[in-house]
Protein backbone atom coordinates (compact mmCIF):
# COMPACT_ATOMS: atom_id res chain seq x y z
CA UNK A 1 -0.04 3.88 -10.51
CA UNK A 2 0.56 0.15 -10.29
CA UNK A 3 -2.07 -2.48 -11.73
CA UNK A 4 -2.11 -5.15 -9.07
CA UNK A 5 -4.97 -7.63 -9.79
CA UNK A 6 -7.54 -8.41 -12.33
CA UNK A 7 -10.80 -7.78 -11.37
CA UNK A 8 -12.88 -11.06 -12.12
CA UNK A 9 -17.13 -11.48 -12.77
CA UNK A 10 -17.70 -12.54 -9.66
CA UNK A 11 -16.35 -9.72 -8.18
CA UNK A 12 -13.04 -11.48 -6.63
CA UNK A 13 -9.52 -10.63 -7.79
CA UNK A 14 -6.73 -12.31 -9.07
CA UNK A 15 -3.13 -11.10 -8.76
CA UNK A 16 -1.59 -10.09 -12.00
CA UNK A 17 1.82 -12.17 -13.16
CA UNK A 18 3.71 -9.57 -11.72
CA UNK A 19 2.68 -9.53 -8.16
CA UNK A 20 1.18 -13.14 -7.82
CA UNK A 21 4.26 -14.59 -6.72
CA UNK A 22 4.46 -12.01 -3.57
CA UNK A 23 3.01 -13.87 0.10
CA UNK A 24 0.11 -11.17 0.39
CA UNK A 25 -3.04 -11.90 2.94
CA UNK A 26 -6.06 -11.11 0.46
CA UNK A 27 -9.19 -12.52 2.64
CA UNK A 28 -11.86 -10.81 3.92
CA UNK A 29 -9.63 -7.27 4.39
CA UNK A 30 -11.41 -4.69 6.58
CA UNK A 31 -10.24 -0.92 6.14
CA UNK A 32 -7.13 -1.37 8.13
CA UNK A 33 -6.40 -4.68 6.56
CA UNK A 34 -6.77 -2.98 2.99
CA UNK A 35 -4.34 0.10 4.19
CA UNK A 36 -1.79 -2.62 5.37
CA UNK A 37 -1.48 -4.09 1.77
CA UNK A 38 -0.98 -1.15 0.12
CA UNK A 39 1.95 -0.42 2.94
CA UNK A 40 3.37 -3.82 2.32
CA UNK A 41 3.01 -3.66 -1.94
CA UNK A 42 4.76 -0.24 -2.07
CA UNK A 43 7.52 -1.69 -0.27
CA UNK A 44 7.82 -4.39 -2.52
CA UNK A 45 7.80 -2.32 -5.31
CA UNK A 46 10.20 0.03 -4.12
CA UNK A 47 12.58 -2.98 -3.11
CA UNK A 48 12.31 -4.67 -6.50
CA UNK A 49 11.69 -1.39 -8.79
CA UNK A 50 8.68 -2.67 -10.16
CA UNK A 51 7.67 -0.42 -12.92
CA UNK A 52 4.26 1.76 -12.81
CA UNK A 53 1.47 1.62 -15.47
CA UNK A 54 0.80 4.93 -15.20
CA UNK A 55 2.18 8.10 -13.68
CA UNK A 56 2.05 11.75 -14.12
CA UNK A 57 1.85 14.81 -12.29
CA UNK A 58 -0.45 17.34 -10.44
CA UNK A 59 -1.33 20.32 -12.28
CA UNK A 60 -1.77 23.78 -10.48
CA UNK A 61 -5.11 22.73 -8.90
CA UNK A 62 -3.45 19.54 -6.91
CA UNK A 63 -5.26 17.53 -9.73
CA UNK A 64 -4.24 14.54 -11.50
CA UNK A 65 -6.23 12.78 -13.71
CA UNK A 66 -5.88 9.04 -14.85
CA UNK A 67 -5.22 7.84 -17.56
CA UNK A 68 -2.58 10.28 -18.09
CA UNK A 69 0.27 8.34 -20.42
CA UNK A 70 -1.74 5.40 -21.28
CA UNK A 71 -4.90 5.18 -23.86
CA UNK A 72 -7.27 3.91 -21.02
CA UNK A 73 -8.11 2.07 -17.72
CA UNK A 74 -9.44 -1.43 -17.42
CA UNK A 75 -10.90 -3.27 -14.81
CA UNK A 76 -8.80 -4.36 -12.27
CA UNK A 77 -7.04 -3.20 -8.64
CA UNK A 78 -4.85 0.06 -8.60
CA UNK A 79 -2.08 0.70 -5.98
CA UNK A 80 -1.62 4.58 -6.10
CA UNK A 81 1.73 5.71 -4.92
CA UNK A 82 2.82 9.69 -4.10
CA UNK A 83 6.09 11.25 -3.94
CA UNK A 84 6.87 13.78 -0.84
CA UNK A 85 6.04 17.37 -1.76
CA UNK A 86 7.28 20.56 0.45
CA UNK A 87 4.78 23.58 -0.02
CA UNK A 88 6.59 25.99 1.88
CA UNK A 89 7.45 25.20 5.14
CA UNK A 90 5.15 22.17 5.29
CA UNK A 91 6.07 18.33 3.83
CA UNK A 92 3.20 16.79 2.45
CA UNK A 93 3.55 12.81 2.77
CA UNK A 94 0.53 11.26 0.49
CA UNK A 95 -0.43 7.64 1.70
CA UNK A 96 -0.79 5.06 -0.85
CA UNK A 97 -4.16 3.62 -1.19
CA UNK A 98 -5.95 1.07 -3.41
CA UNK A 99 -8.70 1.84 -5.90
CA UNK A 100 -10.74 -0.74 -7.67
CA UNK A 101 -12.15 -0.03 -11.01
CA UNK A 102 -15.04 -0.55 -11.85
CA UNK A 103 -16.79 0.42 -8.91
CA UNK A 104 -20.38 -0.46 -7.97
CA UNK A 105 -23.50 1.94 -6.04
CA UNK A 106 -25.68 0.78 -3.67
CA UNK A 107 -28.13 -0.52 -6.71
CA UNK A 108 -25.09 -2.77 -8.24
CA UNK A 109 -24.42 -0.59 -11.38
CA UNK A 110 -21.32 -0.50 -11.98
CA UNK A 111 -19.73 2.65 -12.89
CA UNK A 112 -15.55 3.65 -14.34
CA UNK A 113 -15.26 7.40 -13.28
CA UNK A 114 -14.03 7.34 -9.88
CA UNK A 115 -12.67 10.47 -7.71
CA UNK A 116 -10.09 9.84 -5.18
CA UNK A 117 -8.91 12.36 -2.13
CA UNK A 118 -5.79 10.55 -1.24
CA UNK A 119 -4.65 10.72 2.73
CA UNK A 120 -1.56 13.03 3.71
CA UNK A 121 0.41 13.26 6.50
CA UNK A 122 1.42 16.81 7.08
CA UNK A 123 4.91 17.79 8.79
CA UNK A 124 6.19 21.15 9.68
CA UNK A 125 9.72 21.49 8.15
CA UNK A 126 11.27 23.28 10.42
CA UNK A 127 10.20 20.55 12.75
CA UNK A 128 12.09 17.06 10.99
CA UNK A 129 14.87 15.53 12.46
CA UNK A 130 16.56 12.67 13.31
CA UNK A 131 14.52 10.16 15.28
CA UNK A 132 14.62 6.44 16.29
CA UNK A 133 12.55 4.11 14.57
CA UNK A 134 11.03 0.78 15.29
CA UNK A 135 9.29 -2.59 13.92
CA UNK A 136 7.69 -5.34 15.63
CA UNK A 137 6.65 -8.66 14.39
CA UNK A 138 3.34 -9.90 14.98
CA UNK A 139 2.50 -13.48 14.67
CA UNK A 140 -1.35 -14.77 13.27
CA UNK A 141 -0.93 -18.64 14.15
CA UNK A 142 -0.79 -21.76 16.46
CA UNK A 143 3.23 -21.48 17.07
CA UNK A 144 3.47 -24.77 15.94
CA UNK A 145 5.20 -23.89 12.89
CA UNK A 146 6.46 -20.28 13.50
CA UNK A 147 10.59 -19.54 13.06
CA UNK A 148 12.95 -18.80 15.65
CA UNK A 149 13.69 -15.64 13.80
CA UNK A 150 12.74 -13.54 10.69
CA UNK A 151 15.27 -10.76 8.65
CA UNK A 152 13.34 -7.37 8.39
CA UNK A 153 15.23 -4.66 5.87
CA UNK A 154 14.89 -1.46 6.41
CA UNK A 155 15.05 0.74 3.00
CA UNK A 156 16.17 4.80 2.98
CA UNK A 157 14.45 5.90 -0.66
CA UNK A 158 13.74 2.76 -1.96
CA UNK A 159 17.96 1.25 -1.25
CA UNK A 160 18.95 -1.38 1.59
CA UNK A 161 19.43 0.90 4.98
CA UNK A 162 19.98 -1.84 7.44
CA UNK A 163 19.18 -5.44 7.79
CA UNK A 164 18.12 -7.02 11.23
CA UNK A 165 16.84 -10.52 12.55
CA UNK A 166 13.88 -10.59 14.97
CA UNK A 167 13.14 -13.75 17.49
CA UNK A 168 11.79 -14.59 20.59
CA UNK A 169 15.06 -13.37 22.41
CA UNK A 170 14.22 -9.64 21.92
CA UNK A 171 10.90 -9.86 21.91
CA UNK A 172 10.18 -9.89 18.25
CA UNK A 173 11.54 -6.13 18.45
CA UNK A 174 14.26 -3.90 16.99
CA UNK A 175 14.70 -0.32 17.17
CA UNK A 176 17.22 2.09 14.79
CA UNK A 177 18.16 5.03 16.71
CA UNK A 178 18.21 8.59 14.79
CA UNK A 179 17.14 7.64 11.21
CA UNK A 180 17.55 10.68 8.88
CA UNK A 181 14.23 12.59 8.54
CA UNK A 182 14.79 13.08 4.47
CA UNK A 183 14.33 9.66 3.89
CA UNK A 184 11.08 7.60 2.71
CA UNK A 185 11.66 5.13 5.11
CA UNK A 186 10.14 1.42 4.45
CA UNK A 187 10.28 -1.95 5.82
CA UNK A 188 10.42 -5.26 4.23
CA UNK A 189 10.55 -9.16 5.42
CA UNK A 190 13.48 -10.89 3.84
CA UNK A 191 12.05 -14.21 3.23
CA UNK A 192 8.42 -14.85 4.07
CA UNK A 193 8.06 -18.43 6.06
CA UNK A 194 6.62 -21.19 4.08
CA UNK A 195 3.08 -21.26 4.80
CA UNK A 196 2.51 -17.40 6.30
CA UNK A 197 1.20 -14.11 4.41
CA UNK A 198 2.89 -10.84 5.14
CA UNK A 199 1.52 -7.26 6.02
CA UNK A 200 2.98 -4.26 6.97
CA UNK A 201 1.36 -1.23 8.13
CA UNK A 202 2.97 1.84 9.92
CA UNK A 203 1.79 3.42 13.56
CA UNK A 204 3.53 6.56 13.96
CA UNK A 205 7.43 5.53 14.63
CA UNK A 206 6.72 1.99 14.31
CA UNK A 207 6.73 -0.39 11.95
CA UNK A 208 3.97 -3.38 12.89
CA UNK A 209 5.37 -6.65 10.24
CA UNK A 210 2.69 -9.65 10.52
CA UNK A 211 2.80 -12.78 9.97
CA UNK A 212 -0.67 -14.88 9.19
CA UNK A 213 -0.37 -18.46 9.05
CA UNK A 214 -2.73 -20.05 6.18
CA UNK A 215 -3.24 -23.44 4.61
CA UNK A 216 -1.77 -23.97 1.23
CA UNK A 217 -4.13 -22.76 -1.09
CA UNK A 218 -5.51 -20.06 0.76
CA UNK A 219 -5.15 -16.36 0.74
CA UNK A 220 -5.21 -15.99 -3.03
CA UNK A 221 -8.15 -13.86 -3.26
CA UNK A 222 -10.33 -11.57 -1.68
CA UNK A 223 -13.80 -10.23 -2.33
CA UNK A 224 -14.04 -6.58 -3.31
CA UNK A 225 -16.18 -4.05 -1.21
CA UNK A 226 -19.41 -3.51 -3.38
CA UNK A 227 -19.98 0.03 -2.04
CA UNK A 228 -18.05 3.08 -1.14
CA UNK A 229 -15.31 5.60 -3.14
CA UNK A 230 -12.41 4.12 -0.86
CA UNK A 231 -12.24 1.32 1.86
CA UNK A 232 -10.81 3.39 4.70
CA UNK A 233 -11.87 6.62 6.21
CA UNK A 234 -10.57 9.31 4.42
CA UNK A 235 -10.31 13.62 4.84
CA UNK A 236 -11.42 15.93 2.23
CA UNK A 237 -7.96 17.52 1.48
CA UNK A 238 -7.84 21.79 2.36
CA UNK A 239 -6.75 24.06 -0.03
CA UNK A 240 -3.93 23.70 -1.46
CA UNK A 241 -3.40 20.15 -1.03
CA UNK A 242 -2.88 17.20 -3.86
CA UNK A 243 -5.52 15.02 -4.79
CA UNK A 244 -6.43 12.72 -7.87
CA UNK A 245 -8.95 12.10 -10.34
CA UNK A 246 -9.13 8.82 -11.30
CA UNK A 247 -10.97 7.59 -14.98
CA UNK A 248 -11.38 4.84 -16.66
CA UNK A 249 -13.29 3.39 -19.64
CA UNK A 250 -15.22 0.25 -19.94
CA UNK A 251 -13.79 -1.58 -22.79
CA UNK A 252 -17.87 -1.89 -24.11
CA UNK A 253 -17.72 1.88 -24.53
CA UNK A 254 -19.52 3.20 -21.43
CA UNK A 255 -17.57 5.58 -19.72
């Protein structure tokens, strides 16, 4: 578990030290928008090792419960990040998702005990191997300003894989051709252009990197959902799979 941003009275965030200095698009998120960042700040923190808050692991039930090696939970924005688990003859590949603490009803109140049933991809294992895959760069702007090219890295378990430039010429497109299945493969922009925000989000075998052009001074903060457990659509997990129970504590005492 990664604290990413402080959570502030007006119900905005700011970044924490740690991740302020990362290009991140922040305004007005929708579900998809929210699913990219948490795509694009896992592989930052797998590029740069960025040390976790928190961690621990499942018990026999598939339950985890936060805090788990630290006193308590403040307010603020969580990046939850799984590891790969094989059950058999099935892979389990959690998502990583974003949970704000505290969260509010529908009346306002807000509320610290929050329970979280995290989104899995499930892959036969008899099934994996090698296959090709691809990213494609997506621009958000006039052109005016936009580079002829951009460096995309491609990481195998959190360690440099292959490092490509994108342009015009190829159509902002690259492809790898029979990538391991093992790996936890990510993607990261090598150098963000001056004046653009960064997401990446995964569709099936294909990386989508984009680029959204914003004033200077913009895309620092967002305004947090007031309602729901999680900002995407999300499965009740069957039997048998992982999921997490996250708690915190207001620092006034409530629970």
């Amino acid at each position: 578990m990664y604290r990413i941003a402080d959570v502030l009275p007006d119900r905005t965030w700011s970044l924490t030290d740690t991740y302020a200095g990362y290009p991140l698009w922040l305004q007005d998120l929708d579900s998809a928008g929210l699913h990219a960042l948490a795509c694009t700040l896992s592989g930052y923190i797998a590029r740069d090792g960025l040390s976790p808050c928190d961690s621990g692991i499942t018990g026999d039930m598939g339950q985890l419960h936060f805090p788990s090696r630290q006193p308590e939970m403040t307010a603020g924005l969580y990046l939850v990040i799984g590891e790969p688990l094989t059950v058999e003859d099935t892979k389990l590949l959690p998502d990583p998702f974003l949970v704000c603490l505290p969260e509010t009803d529908t009346s306002g109140a807000a509320f610290f005990d929050v329970t979280v049933f995290p989104k899995f991809e499930k892959r036969a294992v008899w099934k994996e191997a090698a296959a090709d895959l691809s990213v494609e760069k997506i621009w958000l702007d006039d052109g005016a300003e936009r580079p002829e090219s951009i460096n995309i890295q491609l990481y195998c378990d959190g360690v440099v894989y292959s490092t490509v430039t994108l342009g015009a010429e190829y159509g902002w497109r690259h492809t790898w051709p029979s990538l391991a299945a093992g790996c936890s493969w990510q993607v990261v922009e090598d150098g963000v252009p001056e004046g653009y925000a960064v997401s990446v989000d995964r569709e099936g075998q294909t990386f989508l990197v984009t680029n959204r052009a914003y004033p200077a001074g913009d895309g620092t903060g967002g305004v947090l959902p007031q309602t729901g457990r999680l900002w995407w659509p999300v499965p009740l997990l069957t039997v048998g799979g992982i999921f997490v129970l996250l708690a915190g504590r207001n620092k006034r005492g409530g629970t």
